[in-house]
N, C-alpha and C. Protein backbone atom coordinates (compact mmCIF):
# COMPACT_ATOMS: atom_id res chain seq x y z
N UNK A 1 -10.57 -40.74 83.95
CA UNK A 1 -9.74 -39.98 83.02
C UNK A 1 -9.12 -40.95 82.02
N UNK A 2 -9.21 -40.64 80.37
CA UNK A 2 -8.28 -41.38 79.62
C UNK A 2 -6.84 -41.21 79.91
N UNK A 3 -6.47 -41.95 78.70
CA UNK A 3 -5.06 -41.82 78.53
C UNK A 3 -4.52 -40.98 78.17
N UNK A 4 -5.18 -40.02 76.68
CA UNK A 4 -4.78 -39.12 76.80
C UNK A 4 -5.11 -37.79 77.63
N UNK A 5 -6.05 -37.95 78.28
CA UNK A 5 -5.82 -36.87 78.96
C UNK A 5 -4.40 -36.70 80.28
N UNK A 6 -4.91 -38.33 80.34
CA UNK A 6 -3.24 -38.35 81.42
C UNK A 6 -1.83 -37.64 80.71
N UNK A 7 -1.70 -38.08 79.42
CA UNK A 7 -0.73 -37.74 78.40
C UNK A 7 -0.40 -36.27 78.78
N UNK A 8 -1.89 -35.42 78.46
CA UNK A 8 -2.32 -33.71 78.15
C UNK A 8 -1.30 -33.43 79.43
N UNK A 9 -2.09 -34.05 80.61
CA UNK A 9 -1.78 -33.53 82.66
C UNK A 9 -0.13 -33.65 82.62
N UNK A 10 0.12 -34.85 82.39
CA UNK A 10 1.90 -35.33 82.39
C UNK A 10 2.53 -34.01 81.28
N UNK A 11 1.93 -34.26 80.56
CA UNK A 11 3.18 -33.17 79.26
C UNK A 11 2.86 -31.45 80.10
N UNK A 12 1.55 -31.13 80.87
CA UNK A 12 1.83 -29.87 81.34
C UNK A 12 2.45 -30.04 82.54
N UNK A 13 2.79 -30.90 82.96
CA UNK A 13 3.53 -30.73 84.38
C UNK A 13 4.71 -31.27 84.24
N UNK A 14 5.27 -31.56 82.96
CA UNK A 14 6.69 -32.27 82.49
C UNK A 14 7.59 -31.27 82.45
N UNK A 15 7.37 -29.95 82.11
CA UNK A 15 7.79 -29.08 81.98
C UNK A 15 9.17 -29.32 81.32
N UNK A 16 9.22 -30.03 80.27
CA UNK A 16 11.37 -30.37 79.64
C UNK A 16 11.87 -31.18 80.35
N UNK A 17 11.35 -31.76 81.42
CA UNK A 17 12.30 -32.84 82.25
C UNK A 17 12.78 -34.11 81.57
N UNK A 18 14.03 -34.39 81.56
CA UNK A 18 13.99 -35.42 80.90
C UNK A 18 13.66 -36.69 81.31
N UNK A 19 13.84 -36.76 82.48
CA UNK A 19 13.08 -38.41 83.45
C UNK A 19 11.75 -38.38 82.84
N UNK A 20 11.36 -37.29 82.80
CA UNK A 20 9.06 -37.24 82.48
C UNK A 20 9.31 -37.62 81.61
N UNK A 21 10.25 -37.48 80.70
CA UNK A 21 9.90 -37.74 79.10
C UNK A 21 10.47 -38.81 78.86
N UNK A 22 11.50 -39.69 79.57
CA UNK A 22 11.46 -41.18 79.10
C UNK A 22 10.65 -41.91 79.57
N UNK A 23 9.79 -41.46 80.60
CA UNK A 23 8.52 -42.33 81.12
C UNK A 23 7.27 -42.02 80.53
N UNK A 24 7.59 -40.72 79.74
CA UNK A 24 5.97 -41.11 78.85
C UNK A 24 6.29 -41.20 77.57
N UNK A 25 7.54 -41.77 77.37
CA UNK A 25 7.59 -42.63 75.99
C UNK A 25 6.90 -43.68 75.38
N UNK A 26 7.06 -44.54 76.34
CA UNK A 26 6.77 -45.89 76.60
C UNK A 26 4.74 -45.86 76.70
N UNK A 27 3.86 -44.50 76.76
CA UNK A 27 3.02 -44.33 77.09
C UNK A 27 2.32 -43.80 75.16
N UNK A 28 3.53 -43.19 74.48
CA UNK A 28 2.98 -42.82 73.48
C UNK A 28 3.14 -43.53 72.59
N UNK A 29 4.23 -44.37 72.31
CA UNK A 29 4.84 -45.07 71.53
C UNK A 29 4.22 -45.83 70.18
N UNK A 30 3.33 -46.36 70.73
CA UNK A 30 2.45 -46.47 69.73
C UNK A 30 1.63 -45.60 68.79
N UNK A 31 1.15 -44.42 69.31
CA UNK A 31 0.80 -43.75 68.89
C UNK A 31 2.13 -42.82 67.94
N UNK A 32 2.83 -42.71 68.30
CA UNK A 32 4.45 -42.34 67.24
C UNK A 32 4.54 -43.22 66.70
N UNK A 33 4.58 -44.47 66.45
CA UNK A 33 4.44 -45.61 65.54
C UNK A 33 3.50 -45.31 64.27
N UNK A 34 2.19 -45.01 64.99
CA UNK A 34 1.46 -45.22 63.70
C UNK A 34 1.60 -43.60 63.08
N UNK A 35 1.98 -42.72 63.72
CA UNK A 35 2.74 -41.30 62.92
C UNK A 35 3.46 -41.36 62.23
N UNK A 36 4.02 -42.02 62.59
CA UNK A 36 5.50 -42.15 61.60
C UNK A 36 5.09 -43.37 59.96
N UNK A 37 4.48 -44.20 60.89
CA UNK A 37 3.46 -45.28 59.53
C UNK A 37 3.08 -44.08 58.82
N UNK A 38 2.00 -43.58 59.20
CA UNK A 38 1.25 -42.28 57.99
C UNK A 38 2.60 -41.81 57.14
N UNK A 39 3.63 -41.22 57.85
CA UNK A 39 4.15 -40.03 57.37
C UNK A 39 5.47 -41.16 56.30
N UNK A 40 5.53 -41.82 56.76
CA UNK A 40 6.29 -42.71 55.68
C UNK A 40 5.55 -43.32 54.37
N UNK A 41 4.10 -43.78 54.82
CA UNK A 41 3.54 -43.98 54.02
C UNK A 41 3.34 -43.32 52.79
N UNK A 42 3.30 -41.94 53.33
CA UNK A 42 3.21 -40.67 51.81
C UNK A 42 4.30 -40.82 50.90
N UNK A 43 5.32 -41.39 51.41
CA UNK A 43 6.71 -41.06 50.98
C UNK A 43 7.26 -42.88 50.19
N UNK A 44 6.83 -43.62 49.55
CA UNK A 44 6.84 -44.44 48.97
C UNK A 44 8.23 -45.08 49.37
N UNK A 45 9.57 -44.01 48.77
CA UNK A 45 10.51 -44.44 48.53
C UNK A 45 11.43 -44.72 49.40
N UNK A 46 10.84 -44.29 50.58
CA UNK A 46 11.71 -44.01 52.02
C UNK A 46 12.16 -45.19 52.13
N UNK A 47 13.49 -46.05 52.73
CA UNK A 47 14.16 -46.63 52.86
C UNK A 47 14.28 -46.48 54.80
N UNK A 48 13.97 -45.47 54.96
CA UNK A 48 13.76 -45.43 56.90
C UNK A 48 12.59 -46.29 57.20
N UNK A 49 12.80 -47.01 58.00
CA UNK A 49 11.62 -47.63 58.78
C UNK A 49 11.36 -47.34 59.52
N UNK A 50 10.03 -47.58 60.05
CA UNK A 50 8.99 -47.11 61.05
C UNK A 50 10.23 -46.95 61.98
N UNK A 51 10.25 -47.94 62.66
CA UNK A 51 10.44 -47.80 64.22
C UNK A 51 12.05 -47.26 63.95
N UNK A 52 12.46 -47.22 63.30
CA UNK A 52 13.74 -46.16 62.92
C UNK A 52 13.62 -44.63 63.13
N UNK A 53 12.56 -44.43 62.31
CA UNK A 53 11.91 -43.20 62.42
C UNK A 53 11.83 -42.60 63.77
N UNK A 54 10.84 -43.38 64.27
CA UNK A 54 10.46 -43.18 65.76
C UNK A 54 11.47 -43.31 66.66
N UNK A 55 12.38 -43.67 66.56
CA UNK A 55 13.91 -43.59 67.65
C UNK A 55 14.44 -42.75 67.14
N UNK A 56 14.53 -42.15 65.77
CA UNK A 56 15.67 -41.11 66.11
C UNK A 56 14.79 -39.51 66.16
N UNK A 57 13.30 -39.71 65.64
CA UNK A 57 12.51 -38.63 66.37
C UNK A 57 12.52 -38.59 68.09
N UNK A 58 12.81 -39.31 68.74
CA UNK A 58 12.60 -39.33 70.18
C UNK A 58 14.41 -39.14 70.15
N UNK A 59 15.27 -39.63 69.76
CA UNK A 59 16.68 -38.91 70.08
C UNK A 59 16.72 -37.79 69.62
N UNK A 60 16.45 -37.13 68.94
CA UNK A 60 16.30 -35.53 68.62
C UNK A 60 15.44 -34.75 69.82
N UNK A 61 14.43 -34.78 69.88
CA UNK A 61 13.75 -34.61 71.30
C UNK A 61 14.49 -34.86 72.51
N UNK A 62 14.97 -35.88 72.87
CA UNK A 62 15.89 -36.25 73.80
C UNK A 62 17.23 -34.94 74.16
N UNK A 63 17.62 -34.61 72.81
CA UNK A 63 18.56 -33.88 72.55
C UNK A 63 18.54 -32.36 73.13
N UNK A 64 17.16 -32.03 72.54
CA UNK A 64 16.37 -30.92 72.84
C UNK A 64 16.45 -30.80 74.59
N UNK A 65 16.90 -29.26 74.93
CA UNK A 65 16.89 -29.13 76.32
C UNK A 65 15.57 -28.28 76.70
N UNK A 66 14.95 -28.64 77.81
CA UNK A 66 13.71 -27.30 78.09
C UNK A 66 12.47 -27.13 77.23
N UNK A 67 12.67 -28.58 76.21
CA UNK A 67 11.44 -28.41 75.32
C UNK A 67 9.97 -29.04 76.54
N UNK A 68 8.68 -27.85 75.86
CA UNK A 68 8.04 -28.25 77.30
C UNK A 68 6.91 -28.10 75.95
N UNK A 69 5.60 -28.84 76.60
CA UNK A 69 4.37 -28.96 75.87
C UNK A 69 2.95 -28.26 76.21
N UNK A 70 2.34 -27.69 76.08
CA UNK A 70 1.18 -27.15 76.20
C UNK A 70 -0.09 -27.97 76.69
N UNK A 71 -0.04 -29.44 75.49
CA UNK A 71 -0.84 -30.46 75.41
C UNK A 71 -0.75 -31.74 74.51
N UNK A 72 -0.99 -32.93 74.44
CA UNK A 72 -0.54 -33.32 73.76
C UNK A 72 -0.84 -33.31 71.90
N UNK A 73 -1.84 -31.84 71.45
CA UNK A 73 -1.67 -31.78 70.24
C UNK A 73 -0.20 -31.59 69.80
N UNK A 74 0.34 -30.35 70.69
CA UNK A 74 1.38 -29.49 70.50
C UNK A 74 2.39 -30.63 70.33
N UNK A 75 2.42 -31.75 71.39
CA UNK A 75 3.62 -32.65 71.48
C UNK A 75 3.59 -33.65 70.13
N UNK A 76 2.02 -34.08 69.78
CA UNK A 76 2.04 -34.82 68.38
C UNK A 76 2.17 -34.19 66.98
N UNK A 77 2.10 -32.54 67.26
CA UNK A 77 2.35 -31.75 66.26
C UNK A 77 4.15 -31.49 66.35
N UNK A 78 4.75 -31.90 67.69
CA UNK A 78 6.29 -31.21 67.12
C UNK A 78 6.51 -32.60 66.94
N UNK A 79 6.32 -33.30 67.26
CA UNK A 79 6.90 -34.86 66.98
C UNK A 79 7.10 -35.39 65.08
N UNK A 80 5.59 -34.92 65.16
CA UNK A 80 5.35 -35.02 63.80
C UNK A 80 6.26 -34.21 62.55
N UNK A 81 6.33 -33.02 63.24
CA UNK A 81 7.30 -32.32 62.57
C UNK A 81 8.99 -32.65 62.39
N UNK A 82 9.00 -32.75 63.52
CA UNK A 82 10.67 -33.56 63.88
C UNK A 82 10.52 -34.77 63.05
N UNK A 83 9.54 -35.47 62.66
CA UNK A 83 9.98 -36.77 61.73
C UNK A 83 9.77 -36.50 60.20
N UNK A 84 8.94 -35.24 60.02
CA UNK A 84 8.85 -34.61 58.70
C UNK A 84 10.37 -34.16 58.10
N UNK A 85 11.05 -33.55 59.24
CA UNK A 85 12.56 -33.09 58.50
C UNK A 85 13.16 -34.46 58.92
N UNK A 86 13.31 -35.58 59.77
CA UNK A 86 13.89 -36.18 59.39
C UNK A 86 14.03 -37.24 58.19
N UNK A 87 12.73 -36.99 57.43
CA UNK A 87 12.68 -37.97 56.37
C UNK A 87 13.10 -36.91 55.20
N UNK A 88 13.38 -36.08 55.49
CA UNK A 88 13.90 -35.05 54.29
C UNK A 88 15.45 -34.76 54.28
N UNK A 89 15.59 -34.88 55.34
CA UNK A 89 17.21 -35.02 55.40
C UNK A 89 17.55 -36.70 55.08
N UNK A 90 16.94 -37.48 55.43
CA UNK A 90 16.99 -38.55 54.60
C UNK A 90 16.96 -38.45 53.07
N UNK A 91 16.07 -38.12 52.56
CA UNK A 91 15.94 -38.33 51.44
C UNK A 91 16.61 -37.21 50.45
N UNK A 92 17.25 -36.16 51.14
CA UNK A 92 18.46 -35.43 50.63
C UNK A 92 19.36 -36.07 50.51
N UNK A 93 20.05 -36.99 51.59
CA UNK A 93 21.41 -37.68 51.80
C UNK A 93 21.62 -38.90 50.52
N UNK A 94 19.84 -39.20 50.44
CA UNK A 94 20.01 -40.33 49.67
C UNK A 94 19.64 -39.65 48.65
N UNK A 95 19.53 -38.42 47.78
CA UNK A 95 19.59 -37.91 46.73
C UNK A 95 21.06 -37.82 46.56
N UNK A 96 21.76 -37.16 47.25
CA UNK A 96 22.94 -36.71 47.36
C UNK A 96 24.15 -37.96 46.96
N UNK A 97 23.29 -39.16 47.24
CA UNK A 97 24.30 -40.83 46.41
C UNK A 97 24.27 -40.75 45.53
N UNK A 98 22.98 -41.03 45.17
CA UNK A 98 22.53 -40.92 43.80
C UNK A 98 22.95 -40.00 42.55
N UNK A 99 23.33 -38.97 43.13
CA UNK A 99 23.66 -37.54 42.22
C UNK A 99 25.30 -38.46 42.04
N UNK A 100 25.81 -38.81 43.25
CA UNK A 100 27.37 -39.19 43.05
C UNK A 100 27.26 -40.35 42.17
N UNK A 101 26.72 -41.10 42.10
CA UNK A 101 26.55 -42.51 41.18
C UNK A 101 27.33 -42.22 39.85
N UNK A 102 27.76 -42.74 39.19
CA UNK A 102 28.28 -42.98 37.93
C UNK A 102 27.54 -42.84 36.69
N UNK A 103 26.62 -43.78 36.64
CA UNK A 103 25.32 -43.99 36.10
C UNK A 103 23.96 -43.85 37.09
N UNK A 104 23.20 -42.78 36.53
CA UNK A 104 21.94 -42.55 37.18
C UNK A 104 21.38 -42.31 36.01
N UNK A 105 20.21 -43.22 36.01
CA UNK A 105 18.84 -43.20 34.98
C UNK A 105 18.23 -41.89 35.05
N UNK A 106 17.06 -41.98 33.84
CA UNK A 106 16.27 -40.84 34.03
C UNK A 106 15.26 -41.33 35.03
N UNK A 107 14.76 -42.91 34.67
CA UNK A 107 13.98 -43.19 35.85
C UNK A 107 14.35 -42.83 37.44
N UNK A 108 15.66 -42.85 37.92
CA UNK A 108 16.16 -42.58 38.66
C UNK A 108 16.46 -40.82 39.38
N UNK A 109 15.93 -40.11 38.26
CA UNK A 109 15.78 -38.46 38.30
C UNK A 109 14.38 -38.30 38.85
N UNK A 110 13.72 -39.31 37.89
CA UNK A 110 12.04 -38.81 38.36
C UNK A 110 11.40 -39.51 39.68
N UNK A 111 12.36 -40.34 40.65
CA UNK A 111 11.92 -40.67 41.64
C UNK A 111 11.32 -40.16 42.54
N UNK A 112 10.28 -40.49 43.61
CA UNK A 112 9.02 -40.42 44.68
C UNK A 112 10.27 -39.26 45.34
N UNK A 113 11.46 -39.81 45.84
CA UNK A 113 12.32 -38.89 46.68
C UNK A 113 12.38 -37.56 46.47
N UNK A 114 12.24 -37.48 44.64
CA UNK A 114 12.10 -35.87 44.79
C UNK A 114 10.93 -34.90 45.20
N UNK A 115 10.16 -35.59 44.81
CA UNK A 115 8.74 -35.77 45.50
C UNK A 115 8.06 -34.93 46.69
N UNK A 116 9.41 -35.58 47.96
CA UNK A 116 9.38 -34.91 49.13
C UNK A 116 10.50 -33.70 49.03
N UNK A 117 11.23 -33.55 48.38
CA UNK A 117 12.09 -32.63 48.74
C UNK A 117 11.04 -31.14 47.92
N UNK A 118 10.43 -31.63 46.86
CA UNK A 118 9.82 -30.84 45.76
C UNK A 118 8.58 -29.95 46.57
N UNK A 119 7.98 -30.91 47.53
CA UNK A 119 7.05 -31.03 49.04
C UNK A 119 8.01 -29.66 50.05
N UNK A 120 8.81 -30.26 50.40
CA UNK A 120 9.44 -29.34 51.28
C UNK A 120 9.68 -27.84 50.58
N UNK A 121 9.99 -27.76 49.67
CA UNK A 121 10.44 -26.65 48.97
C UNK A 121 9.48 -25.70 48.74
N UNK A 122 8.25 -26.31 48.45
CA UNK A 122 6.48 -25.58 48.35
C UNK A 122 6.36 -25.10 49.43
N UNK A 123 6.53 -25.91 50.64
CA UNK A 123 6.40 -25.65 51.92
C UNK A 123 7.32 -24.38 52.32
N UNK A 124 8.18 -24.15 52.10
CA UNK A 124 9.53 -23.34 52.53
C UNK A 124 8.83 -22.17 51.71
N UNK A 125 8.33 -22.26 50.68
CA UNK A 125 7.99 -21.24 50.01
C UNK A 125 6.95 -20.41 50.31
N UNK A 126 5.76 -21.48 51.29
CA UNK A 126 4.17 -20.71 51.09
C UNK A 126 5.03 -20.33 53.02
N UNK A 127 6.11 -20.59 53.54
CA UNK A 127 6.33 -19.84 54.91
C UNK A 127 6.56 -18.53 54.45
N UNK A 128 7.54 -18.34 53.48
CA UNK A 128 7.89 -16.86 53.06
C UNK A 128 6.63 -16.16 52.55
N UNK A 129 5.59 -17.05 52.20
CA UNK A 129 4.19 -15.86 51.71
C UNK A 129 3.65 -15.98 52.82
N UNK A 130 3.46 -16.86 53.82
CA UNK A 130 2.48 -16.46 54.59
C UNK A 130 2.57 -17.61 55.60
N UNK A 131 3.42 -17.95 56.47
CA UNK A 131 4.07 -18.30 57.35
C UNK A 131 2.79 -19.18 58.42
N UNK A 132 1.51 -18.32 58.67
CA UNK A 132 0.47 -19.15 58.95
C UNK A 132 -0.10 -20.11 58.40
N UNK A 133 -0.33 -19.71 57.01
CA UNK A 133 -0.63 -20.83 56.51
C UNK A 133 -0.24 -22.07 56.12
N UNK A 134 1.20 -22.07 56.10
CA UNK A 134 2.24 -23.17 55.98
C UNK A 134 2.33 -24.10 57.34
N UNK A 135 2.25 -23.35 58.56
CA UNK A 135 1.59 -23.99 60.17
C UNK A 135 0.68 -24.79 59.73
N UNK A 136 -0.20 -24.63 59.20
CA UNK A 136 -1.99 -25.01 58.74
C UNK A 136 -1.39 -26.33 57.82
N UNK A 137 -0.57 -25.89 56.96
CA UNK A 137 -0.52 -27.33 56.16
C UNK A 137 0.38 -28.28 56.67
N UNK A 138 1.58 -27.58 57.48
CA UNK A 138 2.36 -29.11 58.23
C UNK A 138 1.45 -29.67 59.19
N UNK A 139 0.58 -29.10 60.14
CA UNK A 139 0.00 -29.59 61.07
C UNK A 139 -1.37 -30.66 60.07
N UNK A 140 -1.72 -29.97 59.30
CA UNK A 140 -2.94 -31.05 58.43
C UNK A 140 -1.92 -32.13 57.77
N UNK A 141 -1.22 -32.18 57.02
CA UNK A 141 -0.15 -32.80 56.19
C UNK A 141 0.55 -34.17 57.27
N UNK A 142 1.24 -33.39 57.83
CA UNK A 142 2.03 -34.22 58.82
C UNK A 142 1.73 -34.92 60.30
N UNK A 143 1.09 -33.82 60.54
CA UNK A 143 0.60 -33.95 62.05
C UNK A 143 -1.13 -34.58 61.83
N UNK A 144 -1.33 -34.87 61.00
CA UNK A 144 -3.10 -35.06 60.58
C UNK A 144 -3.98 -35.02 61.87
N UNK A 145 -3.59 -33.08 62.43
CA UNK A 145 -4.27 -32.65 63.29
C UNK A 145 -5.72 -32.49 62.70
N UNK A 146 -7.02 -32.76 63.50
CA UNK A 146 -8.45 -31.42 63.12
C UNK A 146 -8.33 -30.24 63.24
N UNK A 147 -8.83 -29.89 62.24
CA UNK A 147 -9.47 -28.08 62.37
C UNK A 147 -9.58 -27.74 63.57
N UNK A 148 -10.09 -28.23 64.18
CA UNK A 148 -10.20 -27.53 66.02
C UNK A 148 -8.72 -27.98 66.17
N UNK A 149 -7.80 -29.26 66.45
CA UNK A 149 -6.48 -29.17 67.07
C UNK A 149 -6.50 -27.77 66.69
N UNK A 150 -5.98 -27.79 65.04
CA UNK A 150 -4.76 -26.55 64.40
C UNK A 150 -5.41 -25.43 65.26
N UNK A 151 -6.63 -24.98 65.16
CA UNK A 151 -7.04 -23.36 65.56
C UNK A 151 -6.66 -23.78 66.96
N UNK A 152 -6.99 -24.69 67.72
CA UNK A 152 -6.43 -24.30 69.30
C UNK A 152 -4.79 -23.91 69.99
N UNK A 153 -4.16 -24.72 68.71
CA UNK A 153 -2.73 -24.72 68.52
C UNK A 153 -2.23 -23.23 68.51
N UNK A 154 -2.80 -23.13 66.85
CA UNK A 154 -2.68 -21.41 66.47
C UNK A 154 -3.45 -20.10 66.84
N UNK A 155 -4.41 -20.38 67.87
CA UNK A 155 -5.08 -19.56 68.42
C UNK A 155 -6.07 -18.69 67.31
N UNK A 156 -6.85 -19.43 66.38
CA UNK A 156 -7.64 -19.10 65.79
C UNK A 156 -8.79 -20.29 65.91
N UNK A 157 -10.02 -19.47 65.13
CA UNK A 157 -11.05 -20.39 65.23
C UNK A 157 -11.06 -21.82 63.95
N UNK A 158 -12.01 -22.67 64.15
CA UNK A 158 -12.04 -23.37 63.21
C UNK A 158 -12.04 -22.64 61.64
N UNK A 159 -13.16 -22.26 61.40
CA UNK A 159 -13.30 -21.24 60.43
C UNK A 159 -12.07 -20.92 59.55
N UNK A 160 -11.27 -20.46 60.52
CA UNK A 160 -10.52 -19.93 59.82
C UNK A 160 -8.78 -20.49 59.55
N UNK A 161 -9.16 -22.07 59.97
CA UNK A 161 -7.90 -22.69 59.75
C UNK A 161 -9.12 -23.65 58.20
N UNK A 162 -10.27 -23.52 57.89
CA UNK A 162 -10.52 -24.22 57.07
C UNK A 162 -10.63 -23.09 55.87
N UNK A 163 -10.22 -21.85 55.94
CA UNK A 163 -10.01 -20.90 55.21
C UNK A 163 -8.40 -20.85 54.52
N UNK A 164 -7.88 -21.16 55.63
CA UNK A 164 -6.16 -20.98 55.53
C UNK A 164 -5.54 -22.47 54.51
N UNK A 165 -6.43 -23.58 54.84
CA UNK A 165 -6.22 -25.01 54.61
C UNK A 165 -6.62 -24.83 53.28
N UNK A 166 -7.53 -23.93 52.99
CA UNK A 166 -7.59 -24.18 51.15
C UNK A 166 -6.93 -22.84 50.57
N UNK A 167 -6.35 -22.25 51.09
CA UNK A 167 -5.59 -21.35 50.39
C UNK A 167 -4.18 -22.01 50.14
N UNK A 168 -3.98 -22.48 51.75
CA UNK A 168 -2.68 -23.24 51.35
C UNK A 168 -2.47 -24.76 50.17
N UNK A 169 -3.81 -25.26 50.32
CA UNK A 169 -3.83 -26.34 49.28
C UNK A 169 -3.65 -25.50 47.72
N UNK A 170 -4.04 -24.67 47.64
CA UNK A 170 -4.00 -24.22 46.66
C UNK A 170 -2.83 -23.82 46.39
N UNK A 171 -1.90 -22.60 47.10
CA UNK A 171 -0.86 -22.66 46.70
C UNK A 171 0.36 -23.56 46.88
N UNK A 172 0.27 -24.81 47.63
CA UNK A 172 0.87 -25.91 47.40
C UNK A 172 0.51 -26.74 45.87
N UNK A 173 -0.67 -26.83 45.29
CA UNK A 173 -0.67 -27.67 44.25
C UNK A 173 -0.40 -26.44 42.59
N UNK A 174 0.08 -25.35 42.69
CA UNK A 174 0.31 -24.51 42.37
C UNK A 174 1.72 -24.78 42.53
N UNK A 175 2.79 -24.92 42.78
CA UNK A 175 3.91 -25.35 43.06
C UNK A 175 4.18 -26.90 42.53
N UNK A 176 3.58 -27.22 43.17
CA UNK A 176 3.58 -29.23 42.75
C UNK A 176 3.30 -29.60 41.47
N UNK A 177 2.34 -29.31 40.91
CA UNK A 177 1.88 -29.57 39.33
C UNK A 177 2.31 -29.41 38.70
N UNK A 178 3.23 -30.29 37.46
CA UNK A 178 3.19 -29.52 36.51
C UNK A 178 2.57 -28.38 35.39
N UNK A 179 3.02 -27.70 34.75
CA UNK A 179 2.34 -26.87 34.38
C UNK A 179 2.16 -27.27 32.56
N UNK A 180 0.68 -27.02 32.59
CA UNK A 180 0.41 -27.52 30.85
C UNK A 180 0.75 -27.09 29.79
């Protein structure tokens, strides 16, 4: 048996415990490392570092009572997510200086930071049209699940998370773009 399948066996028999889950920290860790690498990576301007990231995604989880896992897509898909809002509440807080500043440039308006918040807001938006398909794009986006993860996740077939994935690309870059 791999590792992750050990991961899959442990997270269904972890059931929220918190002892299980500081002992298979130390088992994923790396693998939340290089999640959090990707998901910072998109984000240029971020001022959070990796392994910053990854500790206070695992203290939020920590926090969390009775959170239990299916498998470990589900666990690299909420993980992933939990570090998606935490770099947005980051990068609100650190909008939120900036706005207080004295002097703020225009270069300083058009920064990467808004970027993600501009990101989140598309996102917030295609939940109110269609709530599946916005699943489809955090899990591709953030979680850089496969077509098979997402449909096993969301209980649809491949097919039709590669149906959902270009509707939602679409109405994400429909939002994002400026318009000519």
């Amino acid at each position: 048996m791999n590792a992750e399948q050990d991961i899959t066996q442990f997270l269904a028999h972890a059931g929220g415990d918190a002892a299980a889950l500081e002992r298979l920290i130390p088992q994923v860790y790396a693998s939340l490392h290089q999640l959090a690498h990707r998901q910072r990576a998109r984000e240029a301007a971020h001022t959070l570092q990796t392994t910053a990231l990854v500790h206070e995604a695992y203290l939020t989880l920590a926090r969390q009572s009775g959170v239990a896992f299916a498998d470990r897509a589900h666990f690299y898909a909420y993980m992933s997510r939990v570090m998606r809002h935490l770099l947005i509440d980051h990068a609100r807080r650190r909008n939120a200086r900036k706005r207080q500043a004295v002097e703020q440039t225009e270069a300083e308006g058009e920064s990467p930071v808004v970027d993600v918040l501009a990101l989140d807001e598309a996102l917030r938006r295609l939940a109110e049209a269609d709530p599946r398909l916005a699943r489809v794009a955090e899990l591709r986006l953030f979680a850089e699940l496969s077509n098979g993860e997402i449909g096993q996740i969301l209980g649809v077939n491949t097919r039709t998370v590669e149906r959902d994935w270009l509707k939602a690309r679409t109405f994400l870059a429909g939002c994002l773009l400026p318009e000519a």
